[in-house]
C-alpha atoms as a PDB file:
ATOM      1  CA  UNK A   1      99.072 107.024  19.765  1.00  0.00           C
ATOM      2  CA  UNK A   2     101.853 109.360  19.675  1.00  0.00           C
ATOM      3  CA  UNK A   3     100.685 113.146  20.703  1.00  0.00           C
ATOM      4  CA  UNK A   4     102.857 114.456  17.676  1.00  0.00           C
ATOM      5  CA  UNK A   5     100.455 115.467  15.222  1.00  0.00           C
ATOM      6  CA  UNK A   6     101.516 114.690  11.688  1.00  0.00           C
ATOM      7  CA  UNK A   7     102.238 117.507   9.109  1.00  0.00           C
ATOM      8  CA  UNK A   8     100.996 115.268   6.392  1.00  0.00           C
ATOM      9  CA  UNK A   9      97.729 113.240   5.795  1.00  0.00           C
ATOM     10  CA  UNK A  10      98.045 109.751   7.113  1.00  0.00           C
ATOM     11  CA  UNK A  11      95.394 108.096   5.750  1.00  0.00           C
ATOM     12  CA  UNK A  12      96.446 104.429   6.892  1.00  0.00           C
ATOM     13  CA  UNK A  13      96.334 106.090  10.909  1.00  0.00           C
ATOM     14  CA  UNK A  14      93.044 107.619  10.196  1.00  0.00           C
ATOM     15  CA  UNK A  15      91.978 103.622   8.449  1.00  0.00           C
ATOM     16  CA  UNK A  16      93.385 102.258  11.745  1.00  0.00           C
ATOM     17  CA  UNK A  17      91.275 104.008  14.339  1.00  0.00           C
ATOM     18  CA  UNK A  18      88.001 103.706  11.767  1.00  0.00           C
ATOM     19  CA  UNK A  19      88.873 100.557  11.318  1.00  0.00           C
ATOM     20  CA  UNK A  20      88.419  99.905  15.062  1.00  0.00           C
ATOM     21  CA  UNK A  21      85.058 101.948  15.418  1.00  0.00           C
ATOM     22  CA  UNK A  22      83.147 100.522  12.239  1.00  0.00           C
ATOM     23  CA  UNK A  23      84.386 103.199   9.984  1.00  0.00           C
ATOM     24  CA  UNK A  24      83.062 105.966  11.918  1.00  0.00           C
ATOM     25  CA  UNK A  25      85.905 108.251  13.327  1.00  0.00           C
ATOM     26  CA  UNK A  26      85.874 112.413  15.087  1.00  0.00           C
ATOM     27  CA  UNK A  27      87.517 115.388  13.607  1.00  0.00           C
ATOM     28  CA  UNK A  28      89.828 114.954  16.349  1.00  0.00           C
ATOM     29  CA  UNK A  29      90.861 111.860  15.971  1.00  0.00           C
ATOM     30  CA  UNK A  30      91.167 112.990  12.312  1.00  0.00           C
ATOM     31  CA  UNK A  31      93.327 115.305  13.315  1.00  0.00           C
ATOM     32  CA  UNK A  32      95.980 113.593  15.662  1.00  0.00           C
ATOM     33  CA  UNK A  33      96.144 111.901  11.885  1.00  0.00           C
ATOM     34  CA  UNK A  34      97.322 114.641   9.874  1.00  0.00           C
ATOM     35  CA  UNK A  35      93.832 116.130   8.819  1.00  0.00           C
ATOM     36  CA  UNK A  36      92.784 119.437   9.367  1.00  0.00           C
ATOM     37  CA  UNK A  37      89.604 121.123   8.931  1.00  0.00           C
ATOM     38  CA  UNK A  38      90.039 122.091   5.044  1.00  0.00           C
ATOM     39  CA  UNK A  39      91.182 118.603   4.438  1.00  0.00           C
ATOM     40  CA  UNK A  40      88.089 117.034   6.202  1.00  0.00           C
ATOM     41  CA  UNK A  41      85.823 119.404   4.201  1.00  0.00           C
ATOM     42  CA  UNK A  42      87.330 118.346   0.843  1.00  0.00           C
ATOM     43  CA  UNK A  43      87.226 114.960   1.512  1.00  0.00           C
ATOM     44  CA  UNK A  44      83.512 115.514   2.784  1.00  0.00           C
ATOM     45  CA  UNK A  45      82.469 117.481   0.029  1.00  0.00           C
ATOM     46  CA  UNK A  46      84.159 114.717  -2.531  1.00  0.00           C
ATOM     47  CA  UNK A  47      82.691 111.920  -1.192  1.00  0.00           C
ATOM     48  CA  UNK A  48      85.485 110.425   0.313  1.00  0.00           C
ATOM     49  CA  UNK A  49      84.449 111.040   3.885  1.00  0.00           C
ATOM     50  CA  UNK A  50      80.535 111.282   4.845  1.00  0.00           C
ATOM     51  CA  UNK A  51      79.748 113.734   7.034  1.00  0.00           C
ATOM     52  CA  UNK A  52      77.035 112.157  10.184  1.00  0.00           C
ATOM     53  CA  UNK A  53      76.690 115.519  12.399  1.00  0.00           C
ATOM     54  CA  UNK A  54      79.409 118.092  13.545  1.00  0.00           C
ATOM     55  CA  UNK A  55      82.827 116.813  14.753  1.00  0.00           C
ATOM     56  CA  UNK A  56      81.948 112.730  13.310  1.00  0.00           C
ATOM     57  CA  UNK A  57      82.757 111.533  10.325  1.00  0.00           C
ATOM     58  CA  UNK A  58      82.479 108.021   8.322  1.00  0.00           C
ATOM     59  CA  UNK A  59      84.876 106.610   5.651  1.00  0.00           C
ATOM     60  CA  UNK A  60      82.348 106.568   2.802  1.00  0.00           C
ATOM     61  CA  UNK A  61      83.607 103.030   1.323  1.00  0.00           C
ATOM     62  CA  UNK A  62      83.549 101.146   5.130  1.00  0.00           C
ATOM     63  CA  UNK A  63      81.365  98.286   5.051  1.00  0.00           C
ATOM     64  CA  UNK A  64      77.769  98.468   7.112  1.00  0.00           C
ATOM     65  CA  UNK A  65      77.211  97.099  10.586  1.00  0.00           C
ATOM     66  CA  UNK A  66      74.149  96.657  12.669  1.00  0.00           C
ATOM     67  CA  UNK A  67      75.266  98.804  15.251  1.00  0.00           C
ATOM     68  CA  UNK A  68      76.350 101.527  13.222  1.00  0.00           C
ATOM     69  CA  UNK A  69      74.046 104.167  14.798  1.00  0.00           C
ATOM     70  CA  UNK A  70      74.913 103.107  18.347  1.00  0.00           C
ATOM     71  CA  UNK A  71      78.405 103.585  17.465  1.00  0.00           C
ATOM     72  CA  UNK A  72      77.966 107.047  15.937  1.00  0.00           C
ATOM     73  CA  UNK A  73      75.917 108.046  19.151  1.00  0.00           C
ATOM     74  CA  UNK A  74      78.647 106.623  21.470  1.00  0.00           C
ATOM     75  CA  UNK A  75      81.336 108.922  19.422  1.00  0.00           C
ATOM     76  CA  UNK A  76      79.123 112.195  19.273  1.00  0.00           C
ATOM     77  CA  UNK A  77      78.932 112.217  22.638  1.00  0.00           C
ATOM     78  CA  UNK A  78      83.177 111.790  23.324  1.00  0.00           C
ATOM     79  CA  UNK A  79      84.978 108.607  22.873  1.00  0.00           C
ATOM     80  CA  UNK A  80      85.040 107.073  26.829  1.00  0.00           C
ATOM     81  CA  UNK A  81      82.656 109.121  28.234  1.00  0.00           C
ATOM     82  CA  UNK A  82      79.288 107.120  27.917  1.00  0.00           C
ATOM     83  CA  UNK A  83      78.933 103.314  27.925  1.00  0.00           C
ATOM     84  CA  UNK A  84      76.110 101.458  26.155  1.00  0.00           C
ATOM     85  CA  UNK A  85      73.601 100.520  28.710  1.00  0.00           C
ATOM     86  CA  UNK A  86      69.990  99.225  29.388  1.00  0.00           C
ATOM     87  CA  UNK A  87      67.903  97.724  26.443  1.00  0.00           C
ATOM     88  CA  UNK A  88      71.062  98.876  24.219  1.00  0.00           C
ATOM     89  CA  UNK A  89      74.067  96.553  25.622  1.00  0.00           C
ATOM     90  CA  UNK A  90      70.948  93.946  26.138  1.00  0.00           C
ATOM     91  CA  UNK A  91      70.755  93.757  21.942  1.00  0.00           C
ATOM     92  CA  UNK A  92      74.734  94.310  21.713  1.00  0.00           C
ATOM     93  CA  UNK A  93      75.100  91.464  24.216  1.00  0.00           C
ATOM     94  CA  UNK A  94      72.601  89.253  22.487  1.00  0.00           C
ATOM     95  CA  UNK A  95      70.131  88.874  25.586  1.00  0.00           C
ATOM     96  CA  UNK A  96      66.256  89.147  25.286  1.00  0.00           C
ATOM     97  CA  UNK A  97      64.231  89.301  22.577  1.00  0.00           C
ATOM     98  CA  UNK A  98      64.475  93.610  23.051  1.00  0.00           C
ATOM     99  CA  UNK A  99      64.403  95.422  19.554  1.00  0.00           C
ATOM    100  CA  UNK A 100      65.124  99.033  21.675  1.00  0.00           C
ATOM    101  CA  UNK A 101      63.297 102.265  20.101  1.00  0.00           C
ATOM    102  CA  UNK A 102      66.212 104.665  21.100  1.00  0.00           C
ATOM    103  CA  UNK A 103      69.862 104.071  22.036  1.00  0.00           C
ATOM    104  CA  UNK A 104      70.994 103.799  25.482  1.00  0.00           C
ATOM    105  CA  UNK A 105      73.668 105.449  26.433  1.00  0.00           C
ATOM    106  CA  UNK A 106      75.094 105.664  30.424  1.00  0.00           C
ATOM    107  CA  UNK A 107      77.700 108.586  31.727  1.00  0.00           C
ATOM    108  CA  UNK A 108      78.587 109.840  35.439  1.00  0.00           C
ATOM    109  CA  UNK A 109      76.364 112.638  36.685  1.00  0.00           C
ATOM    110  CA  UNK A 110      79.091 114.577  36.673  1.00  0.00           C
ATOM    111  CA  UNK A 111      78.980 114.589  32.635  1.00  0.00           C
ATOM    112  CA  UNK A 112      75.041 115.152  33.032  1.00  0.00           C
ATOM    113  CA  UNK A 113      74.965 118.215  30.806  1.00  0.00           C
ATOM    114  CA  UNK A 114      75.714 116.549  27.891  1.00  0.00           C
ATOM    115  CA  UNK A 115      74.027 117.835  24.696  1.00  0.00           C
ATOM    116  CA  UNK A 116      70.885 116.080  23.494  1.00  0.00           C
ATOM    117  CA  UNK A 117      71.209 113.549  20.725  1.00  0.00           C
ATOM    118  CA  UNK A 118      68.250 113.116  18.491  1.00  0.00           C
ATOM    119  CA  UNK A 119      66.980 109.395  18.595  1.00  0.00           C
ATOM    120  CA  UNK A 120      69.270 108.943  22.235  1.00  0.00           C
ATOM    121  CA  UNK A 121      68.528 108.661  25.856  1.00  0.00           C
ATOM    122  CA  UNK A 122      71.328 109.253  28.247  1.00  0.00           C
ATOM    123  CA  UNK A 123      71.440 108.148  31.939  1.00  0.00           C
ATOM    124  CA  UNK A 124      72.819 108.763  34.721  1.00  0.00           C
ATOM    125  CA  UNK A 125      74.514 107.043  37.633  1.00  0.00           C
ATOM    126  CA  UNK A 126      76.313 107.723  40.952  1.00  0.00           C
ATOM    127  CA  UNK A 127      76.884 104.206  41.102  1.00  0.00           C
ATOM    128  CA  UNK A 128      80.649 104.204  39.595  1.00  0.00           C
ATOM    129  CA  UNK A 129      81.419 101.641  36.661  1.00  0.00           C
ATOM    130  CA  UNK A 130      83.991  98.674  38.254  1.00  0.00           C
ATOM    131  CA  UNK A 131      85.922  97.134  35.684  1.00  0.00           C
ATOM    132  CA  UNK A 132      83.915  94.274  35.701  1.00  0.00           C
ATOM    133  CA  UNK A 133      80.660  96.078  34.689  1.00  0.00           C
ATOM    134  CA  UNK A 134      82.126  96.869  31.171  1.00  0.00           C
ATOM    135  CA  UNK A 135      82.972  94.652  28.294  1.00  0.00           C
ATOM    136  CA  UNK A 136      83.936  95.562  24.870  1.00  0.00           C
ATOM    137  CA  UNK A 137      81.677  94.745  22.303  1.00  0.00           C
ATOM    138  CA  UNK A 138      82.045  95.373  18.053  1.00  0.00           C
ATOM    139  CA  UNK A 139      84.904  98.186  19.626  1.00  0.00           C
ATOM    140  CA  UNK A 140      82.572  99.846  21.894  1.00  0.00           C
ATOM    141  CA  UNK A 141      82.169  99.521  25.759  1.00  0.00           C
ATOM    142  CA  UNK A 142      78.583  98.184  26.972  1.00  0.00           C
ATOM    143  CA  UNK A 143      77.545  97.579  30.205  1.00  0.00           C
ATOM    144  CA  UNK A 144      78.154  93.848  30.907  1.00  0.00           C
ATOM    145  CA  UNK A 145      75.218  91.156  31.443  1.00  0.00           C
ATOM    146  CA  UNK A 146      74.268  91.750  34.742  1.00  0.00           C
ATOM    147  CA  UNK A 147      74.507  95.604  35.271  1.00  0.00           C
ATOM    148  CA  UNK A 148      72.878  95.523  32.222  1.00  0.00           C
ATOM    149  CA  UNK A 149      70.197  93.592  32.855  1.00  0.00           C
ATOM    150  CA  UNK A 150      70.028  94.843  36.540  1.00  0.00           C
ATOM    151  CA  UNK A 151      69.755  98.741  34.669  1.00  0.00           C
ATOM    152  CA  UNK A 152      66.978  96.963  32.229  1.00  0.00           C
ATOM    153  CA  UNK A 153      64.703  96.000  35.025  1.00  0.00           C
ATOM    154  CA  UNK A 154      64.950  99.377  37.222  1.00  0.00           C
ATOM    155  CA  UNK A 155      63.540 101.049  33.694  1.00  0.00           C
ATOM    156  CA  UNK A 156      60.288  99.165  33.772  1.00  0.00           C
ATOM    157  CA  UNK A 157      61.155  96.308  31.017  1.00  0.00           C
ATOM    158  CA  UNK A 158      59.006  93.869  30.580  1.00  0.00           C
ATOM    159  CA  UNK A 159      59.252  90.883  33.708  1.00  0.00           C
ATOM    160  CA  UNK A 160      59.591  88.026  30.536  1.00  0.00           C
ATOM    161  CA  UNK A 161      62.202  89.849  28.713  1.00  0.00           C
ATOM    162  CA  UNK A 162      64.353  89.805  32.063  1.00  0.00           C
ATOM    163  CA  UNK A 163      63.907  86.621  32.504  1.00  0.00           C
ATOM    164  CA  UNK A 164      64.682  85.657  28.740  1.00  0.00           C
ATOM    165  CA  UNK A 165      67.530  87.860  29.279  1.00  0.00           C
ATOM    166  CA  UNK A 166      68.895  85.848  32.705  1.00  0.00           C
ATOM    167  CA  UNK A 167      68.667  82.664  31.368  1.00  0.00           C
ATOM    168  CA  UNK A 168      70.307  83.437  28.470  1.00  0.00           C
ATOM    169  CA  UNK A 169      73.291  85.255  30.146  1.00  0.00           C
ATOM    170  CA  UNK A 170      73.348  82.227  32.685  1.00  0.00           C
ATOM    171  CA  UNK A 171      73.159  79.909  29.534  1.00  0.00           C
ATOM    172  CA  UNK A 172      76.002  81.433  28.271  1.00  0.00           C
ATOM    173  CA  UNK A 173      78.472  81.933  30.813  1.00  0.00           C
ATOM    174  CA  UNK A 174      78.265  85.716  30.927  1.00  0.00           C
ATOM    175  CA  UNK A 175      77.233  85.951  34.648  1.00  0.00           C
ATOM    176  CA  UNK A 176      76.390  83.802  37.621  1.00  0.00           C
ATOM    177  CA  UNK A 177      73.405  83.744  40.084  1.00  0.00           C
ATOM    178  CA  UNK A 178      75.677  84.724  42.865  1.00  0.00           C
ATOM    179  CA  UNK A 179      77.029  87.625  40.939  1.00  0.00           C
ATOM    180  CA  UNK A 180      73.340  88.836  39.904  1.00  0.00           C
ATOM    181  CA  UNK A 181      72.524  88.382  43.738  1.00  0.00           C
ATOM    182  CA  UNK A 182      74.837  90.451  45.047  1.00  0.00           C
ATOM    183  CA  UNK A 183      74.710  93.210  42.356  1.00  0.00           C
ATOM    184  CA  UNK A 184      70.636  93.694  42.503  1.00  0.00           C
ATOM    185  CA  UNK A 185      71.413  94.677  46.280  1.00  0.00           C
ATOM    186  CA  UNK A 186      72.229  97.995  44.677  1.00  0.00           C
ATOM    187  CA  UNK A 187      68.597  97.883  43.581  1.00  0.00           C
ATOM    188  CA  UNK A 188      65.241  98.319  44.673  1.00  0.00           C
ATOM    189  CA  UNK A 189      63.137  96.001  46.149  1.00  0.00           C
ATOM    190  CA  UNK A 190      61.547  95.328  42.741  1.00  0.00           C
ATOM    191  CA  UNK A 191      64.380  94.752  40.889  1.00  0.00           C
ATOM    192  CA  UNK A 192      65.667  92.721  43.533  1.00  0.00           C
ATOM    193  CA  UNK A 193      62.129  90.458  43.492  1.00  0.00           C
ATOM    194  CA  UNK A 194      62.165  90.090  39.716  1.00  0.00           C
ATOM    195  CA  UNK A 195      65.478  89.291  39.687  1.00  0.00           C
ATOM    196  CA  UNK A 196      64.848  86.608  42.356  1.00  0.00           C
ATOM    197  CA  UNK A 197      62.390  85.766  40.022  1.00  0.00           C
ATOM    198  CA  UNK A 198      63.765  85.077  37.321  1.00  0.00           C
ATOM    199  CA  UNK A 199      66.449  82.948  38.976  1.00  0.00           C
ATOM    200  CA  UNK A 200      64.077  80.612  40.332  1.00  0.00           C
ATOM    201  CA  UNK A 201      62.203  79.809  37.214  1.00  0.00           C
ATOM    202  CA  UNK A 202      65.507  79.028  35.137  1.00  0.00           C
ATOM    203  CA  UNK A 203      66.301  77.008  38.666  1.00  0.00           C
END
């Protein structure tokens, strides 16, 4: 997107980049679109716009999704700084049986002092995320199968749900027993066993 912010309202830019983040978009993003502050209050205070916490917005008439509140917690916290992780990109991927009790979200230690997000847990990692531990899911970036499964099992999920989750992503095509192999190296030895684990009974 252009950095020349519009002197007028564009409401079909602002539909675009909801349109790509299940409705939801940030003031900022609102205004690289033409909408300033008074605008976005108006429009909140009309019903046009709803209002979900400071700086995020949603376009009132967008229709639901699932993973509406995951996608609200990924923007609070900064479009591109966090990815969805653990139990989180497990349910977004479709792996396990997991219904998670908080949202997952993962960001560099450097970005550690985040603030807190009611109903959110945020990790950390020194381990740096390679292109091929992110895909792009309903416009957001999760963790791919392995990492996330990998991150699953170092945070004390259950031993069956890994395994569900292994032979599902194997079923599927979404990793490889060589590629979870070399990636639980990264691990501890219990990750690395129940990983083992799990590859032998879907053997």
């Amino acid at each position: 997107m252009s950095d020349i912010i519009p002197t007028n309202p564009d409401h079909r830019c602002l539909f675009e980049v909801a349109s790509t983040q299940l409705g939801y978009f940030t003031a900022a993003q609102a205004r690289r679109c033409g909408f300033g502050w008074d605008l976005l209050s108006h429009h909140a205070r009309t019903g046009r716009f709803v209002r979900v916490r400071r700086g995020l917005y949603r376009l009132r008439d967008y229709p639901s999704s699932p993973h509406e509140e995951v996608m609200a917690a990924w923007l609070a916290l900064g479009p591109g700084l966090a990815v969805i992780s653990h139990e989180s990109a497990l349910d977004l991927l479709g792996l396990s049986d997991l219904i998670p009790d908080t949202i997952h979200l993962t960001v560099s230690r450097s970005k550690r002092h985040l603030p807190a997000l009611p109903g959110v847990t945020i990790h950390t990692t020194t381990r740096p995320l390679a292109p091929t531990d992110v895909v792009t899911s309903d416009g957001l970036r999760v963790t791919a199968a392995a990492r996330s499964i990998l991150d699953a099992a170092a945070t004390g999920v259950a031993p069956e749900q890994i395994e569900l989750a292994v032979a599902q992503a194997l079923g599927r095509s979404l990793t490889t027993p060589a590629q979870l192999e070399a990636a639980a190296q990264r691990y501890g030895g219990r990750v690395r066993r129940l990983v083992a684990g799990a590859l032998r009974a879907v053997a």
